[in-house]
Protein backbone atom coordinates (compact mmCIF):
# COMPACT_ATOMS: atom_id res chain seq x y z
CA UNK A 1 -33.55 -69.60 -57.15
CA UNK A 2 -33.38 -70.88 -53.74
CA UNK A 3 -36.61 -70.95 -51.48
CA UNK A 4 -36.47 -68.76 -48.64
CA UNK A 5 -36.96 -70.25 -45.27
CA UNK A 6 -39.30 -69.06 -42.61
CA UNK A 7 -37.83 -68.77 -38.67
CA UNK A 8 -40.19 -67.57 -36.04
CA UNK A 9 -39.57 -63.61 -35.41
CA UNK A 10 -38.26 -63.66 -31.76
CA UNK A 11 -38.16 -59.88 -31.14
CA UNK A 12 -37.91 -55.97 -32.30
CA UNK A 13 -35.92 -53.27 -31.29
CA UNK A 14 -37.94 -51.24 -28.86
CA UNK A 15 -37.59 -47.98 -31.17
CA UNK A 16 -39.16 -49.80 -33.89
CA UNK A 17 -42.63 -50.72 -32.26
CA UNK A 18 -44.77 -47.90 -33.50
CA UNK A 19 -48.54 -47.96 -34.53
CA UNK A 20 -48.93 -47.81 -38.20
CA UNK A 21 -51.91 -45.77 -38.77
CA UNK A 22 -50.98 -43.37 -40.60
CA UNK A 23 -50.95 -39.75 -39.56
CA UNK A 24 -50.58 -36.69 -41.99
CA UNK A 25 -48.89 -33.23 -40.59
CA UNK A 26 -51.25 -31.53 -39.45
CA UNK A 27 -50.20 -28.45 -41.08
CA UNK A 28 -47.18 -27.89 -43.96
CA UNK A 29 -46.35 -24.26 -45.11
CA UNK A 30 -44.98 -25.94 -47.86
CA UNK A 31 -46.69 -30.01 -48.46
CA UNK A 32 -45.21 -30.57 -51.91
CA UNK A 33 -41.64 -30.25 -50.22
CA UNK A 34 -42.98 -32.43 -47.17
CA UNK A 35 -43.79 -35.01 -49.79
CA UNK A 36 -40.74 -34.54 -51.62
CA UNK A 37 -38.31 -35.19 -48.42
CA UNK A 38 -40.47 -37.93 -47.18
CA UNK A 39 -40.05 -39.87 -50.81
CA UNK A 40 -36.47 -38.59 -50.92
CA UNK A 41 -35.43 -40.51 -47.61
CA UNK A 42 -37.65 -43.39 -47.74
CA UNK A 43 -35.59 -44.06 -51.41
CA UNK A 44 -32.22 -43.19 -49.26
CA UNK A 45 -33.15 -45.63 -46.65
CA UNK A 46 -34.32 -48.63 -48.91
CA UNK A 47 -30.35 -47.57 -50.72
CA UNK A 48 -28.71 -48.08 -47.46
CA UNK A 49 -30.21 -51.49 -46.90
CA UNK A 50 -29.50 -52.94 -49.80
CA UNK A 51 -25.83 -52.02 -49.83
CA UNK A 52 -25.89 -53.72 -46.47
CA UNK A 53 -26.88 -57.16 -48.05
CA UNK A 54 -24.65 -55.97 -51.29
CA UNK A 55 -21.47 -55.68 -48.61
CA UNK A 56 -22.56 -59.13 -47.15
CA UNK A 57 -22.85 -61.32 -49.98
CA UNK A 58 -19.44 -62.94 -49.68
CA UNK A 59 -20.46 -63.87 -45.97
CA UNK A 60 -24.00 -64.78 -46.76
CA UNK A 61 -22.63 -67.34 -49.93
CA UNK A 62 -20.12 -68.52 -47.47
CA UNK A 63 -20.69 -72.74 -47.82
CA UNK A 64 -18.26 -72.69 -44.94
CA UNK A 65 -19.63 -70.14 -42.05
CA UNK A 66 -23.08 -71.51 -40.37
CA UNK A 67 -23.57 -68.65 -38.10
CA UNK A 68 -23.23 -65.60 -39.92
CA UNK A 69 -24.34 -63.20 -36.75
CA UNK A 70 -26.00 -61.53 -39.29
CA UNK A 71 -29.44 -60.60 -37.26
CA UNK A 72 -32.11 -58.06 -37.42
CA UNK A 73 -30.39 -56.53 -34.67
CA UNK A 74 -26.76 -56.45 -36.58
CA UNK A 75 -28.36 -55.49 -39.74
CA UNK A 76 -30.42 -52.79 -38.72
CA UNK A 77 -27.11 -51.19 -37.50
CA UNK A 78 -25.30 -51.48 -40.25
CA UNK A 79 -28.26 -50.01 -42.46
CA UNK A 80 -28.02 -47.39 -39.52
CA UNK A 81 -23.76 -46.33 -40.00
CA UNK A 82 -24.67 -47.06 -44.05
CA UNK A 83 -27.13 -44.36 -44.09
CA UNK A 84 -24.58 -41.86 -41.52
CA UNK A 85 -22.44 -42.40 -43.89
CA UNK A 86 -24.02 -41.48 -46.86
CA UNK A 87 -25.62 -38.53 -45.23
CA UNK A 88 -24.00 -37.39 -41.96
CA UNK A 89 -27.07 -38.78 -39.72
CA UNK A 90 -28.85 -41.58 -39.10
CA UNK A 91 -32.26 -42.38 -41.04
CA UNK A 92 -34.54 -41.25 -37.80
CA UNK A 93 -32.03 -38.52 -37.03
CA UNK A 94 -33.04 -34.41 -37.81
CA UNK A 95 -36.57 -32.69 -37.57
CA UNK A 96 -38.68 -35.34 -38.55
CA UNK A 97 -42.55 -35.08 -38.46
CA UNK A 98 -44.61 -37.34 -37.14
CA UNK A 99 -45.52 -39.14 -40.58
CA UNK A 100 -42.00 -38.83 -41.88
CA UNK A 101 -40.88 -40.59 -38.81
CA UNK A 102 -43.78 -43.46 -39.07
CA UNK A 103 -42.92 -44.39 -42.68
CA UNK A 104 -39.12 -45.10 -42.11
CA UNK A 105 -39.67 -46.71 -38.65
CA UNK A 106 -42.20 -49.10 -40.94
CA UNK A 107 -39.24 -49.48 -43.43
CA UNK A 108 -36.67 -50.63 -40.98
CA UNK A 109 -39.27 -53.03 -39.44
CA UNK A 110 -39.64 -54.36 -42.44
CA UNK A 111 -36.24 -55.03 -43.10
CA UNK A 112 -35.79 -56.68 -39.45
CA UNK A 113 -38.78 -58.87 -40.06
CA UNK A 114 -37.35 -60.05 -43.24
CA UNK A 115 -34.04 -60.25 -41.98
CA UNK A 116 -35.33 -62.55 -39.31
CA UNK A 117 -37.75 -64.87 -41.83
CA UNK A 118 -34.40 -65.77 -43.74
CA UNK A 119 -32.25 -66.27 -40.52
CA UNK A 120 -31.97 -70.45 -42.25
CA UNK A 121 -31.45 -69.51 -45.23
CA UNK A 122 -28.86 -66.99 -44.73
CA UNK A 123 -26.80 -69.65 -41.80
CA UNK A 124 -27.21 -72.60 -43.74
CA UNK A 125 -24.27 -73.99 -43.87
CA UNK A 126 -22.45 -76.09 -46.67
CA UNK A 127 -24.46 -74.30 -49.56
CA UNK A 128 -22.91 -71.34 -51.23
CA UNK A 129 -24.96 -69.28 -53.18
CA UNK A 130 -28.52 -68.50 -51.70
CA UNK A 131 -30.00 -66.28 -53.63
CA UNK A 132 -30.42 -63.53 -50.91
CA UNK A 133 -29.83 -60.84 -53.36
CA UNK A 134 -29.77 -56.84 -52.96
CA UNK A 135 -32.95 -57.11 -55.73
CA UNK A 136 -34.49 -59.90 -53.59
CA UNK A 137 -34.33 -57.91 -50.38
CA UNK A 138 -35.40 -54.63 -51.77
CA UNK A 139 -38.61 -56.71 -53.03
CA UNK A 140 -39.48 -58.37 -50.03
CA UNK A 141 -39.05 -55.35 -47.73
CA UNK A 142 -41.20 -53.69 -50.17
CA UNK A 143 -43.78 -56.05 -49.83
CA UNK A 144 -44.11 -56.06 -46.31
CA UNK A 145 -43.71 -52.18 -46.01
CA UNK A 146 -46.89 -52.19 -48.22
CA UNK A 147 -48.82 -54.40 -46.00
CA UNK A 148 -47.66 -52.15 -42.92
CA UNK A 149 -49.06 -48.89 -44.53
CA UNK A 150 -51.89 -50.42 -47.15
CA UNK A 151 -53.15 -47.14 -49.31
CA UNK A 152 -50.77 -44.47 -47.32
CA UNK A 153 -47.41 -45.37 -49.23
CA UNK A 154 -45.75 -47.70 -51.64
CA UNK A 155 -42.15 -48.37 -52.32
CA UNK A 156 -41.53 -50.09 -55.65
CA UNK A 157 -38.24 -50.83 -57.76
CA UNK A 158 -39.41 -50.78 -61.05
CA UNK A 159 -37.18 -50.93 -64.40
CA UNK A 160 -37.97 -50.19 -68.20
CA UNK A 161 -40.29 -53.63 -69.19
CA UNK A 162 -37.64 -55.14 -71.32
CA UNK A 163 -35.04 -54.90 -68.06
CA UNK A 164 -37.13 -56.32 -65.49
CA UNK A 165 -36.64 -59.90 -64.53
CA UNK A 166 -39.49 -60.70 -61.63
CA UNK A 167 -42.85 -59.59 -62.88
CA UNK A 168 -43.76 -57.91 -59.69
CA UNK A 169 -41.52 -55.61 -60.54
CA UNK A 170 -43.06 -54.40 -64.00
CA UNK A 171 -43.88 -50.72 -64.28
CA UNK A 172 -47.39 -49.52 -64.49
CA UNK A 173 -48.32 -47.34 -66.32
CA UNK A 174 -47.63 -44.34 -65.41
CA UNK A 175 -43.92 -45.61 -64.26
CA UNK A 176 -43.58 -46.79 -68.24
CA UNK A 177 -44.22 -43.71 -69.29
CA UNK A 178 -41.64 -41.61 -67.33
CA UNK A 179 -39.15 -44.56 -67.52
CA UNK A 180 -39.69 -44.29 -71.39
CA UNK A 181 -40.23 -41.14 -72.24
CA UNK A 182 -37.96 -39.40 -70.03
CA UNK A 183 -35.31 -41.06 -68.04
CA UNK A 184 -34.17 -43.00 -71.45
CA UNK A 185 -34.61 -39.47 -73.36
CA UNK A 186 -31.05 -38.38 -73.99
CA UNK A 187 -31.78 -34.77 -72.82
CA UNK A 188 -33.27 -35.89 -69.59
CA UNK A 189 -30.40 -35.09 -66.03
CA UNK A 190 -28.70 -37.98 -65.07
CA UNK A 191 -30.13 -38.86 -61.44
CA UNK A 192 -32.79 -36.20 -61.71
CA UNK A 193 -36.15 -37.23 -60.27
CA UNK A 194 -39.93 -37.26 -61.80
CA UNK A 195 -42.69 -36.33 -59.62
CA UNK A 196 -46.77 -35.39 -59.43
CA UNK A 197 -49.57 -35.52 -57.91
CA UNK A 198 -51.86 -38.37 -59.84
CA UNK A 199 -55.63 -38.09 -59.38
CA UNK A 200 -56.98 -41.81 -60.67
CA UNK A 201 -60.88 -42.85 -59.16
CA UNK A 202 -61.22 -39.40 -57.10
CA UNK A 203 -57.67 -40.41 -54.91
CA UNK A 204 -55.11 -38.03 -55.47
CA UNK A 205 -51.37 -39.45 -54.77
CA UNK A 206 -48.00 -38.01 -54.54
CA UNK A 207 -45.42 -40.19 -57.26
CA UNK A 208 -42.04 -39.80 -57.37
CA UNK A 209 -39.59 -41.82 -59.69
CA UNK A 210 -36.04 -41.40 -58.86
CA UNK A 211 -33.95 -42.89 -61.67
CA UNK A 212 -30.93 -45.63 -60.89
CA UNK A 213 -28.02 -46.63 -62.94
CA UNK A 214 -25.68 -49.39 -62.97
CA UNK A 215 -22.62 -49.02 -61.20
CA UNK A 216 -19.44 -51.50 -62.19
CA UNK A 217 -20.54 -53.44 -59.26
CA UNK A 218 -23.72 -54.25 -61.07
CA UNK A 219 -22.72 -55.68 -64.16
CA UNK A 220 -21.16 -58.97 -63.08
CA UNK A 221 -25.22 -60.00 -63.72
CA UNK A 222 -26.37 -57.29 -65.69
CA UNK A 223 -23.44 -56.33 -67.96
CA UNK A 224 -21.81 -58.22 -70.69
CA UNK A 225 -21.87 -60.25 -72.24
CA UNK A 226 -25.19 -59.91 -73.13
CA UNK A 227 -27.56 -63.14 -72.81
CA UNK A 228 -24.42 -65.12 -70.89
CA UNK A 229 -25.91 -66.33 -67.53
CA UNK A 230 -25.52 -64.75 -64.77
CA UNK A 231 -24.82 -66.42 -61.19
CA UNK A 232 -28.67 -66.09 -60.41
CA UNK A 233 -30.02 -68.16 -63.96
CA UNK A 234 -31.00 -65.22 -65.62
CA UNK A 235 -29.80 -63.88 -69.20
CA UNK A 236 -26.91 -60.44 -68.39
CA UNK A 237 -28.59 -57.74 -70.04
CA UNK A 238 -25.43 -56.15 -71.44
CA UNK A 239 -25.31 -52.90 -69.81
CA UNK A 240 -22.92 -50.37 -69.08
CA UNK A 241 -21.97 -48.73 -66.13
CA UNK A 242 -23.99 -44.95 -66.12
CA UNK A 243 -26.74 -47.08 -68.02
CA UNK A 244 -30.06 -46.83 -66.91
CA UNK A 245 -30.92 -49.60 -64.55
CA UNK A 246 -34.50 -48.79 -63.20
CA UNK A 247 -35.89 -46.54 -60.72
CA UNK A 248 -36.96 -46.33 -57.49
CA UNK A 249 -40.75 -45.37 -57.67
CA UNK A 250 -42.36 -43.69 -54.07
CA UNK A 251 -46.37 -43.33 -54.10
CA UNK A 252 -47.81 -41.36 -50.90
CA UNK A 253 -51.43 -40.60 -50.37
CA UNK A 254 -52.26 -36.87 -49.99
């Protein structure tokens, strides 16, 4: 896998400077739902960014192109008309509240800053492909979300143990359990969320799990034949497209 270079982070977008101290509605006639829209977009938003580096790979494995104009700036626009187009507005668009509005300006931040850190990796020219992955993206802006928002949210892609190929991404417990027991159940909906409130050492947090599948654009690494090598050095898992690929898994603090 190739390393990922480091470039200095030379600016933000003015809209995405915000103070990340997290702030709860004050009040909700309804909180469950608050949660539930708050997880639901945050999941739609991390979607839209990695189909941004999915729609770029040919450019980004380009030996040929140095400068791929492919900057926080650029990216965060396309992750912007991604997301319109998915959904009919933009991801800070609509009758947000004030914590709904914190936790995706902290997403797309975190995308720019990443973005940004693999600016040489991305433009170096004469080497093909870099590793710079939909998976690898989602991972890192997941990361530095989570060091944006500490105990107030998480965003995780997580997978059934014997699909998942970085260890960071394992399941915990709970995730196992609804990956398992559910989403692999054959009576479970296709695409239908799992969420609860979990109480663990007197903190009670809002989980969601929204299940993922493998589309045919997926399975040049993770379809067939199974154990073959796939462009990135790992084993193809032999999957079919409407297979279960993972989940996205949300935690919010209540």
């Amino acid at each position: 896998m190739a390393r990922f270079s480091v470039s200095i982070m030379l600016f933000f977008n003015a809209f995405l400077l915000v103070s990340l101290t997290a702030v709860r509605p004050a009040s909700a006639e309804d909180p469950l739902a608050a949660f539930i829209e708050e997880g639901n977009r945050m999941a739609d938003v991390l979607r839209a960014g990695r189909s941004v580096v999915s729609n770029n790979q040919s450019l980004i494995n380009d030996p040929a192109i140095g400068d791929k104009h492919l900057s926080s700036h650029v990216f965060l626009q396309k992750v912007t008309d991604a997301y319109r187009k998915a959904h009919g507005t933009g991801p800070l668009d609509g009758d947000l509240n004030e914590h709904q509005r914190q936790l995706i300006k902290a997403q797309l931040q975190a995308m720019a800053e990443v973005v940004d850190e693999n600016q040489d990796l991305i433009n170096t020219e004469g080497m093909g492909f870099k590793g710079f992955i939909p998976a690898v993206f989602a991972r890192l802006v997941n990361e530095r979300f989570g060091e944006k928002m500490g105990i107030e949210a998480a965003v995780k892609v997580t997978a059934p143990a014997d699909l998942v190929r970085n260890r960071k991404a394992l399941p915990d417990a709970w995730e196992s359990e609804i990956l398992e027991q559910k989403f692999r159940s054959g009576d479970w909906e296709h695409g239908k969320p799992f969420f609860e409130s979990v109480t663990s050492d007197g903190k009670t947090d809002f989980r969601l799990l929204i299940p993922e599948y493998y589309s045919a654009s997926c399975l040049s690494c993770h379809g067939g034949p199974k154990g073959e090598m796939d462009v990135t050095g790992f084993p193809k898992e032999g999957g079919a497209e409407g297979d279960l690929a993972g989940a996205i898994s949300i935690r919010l603090a209540q």
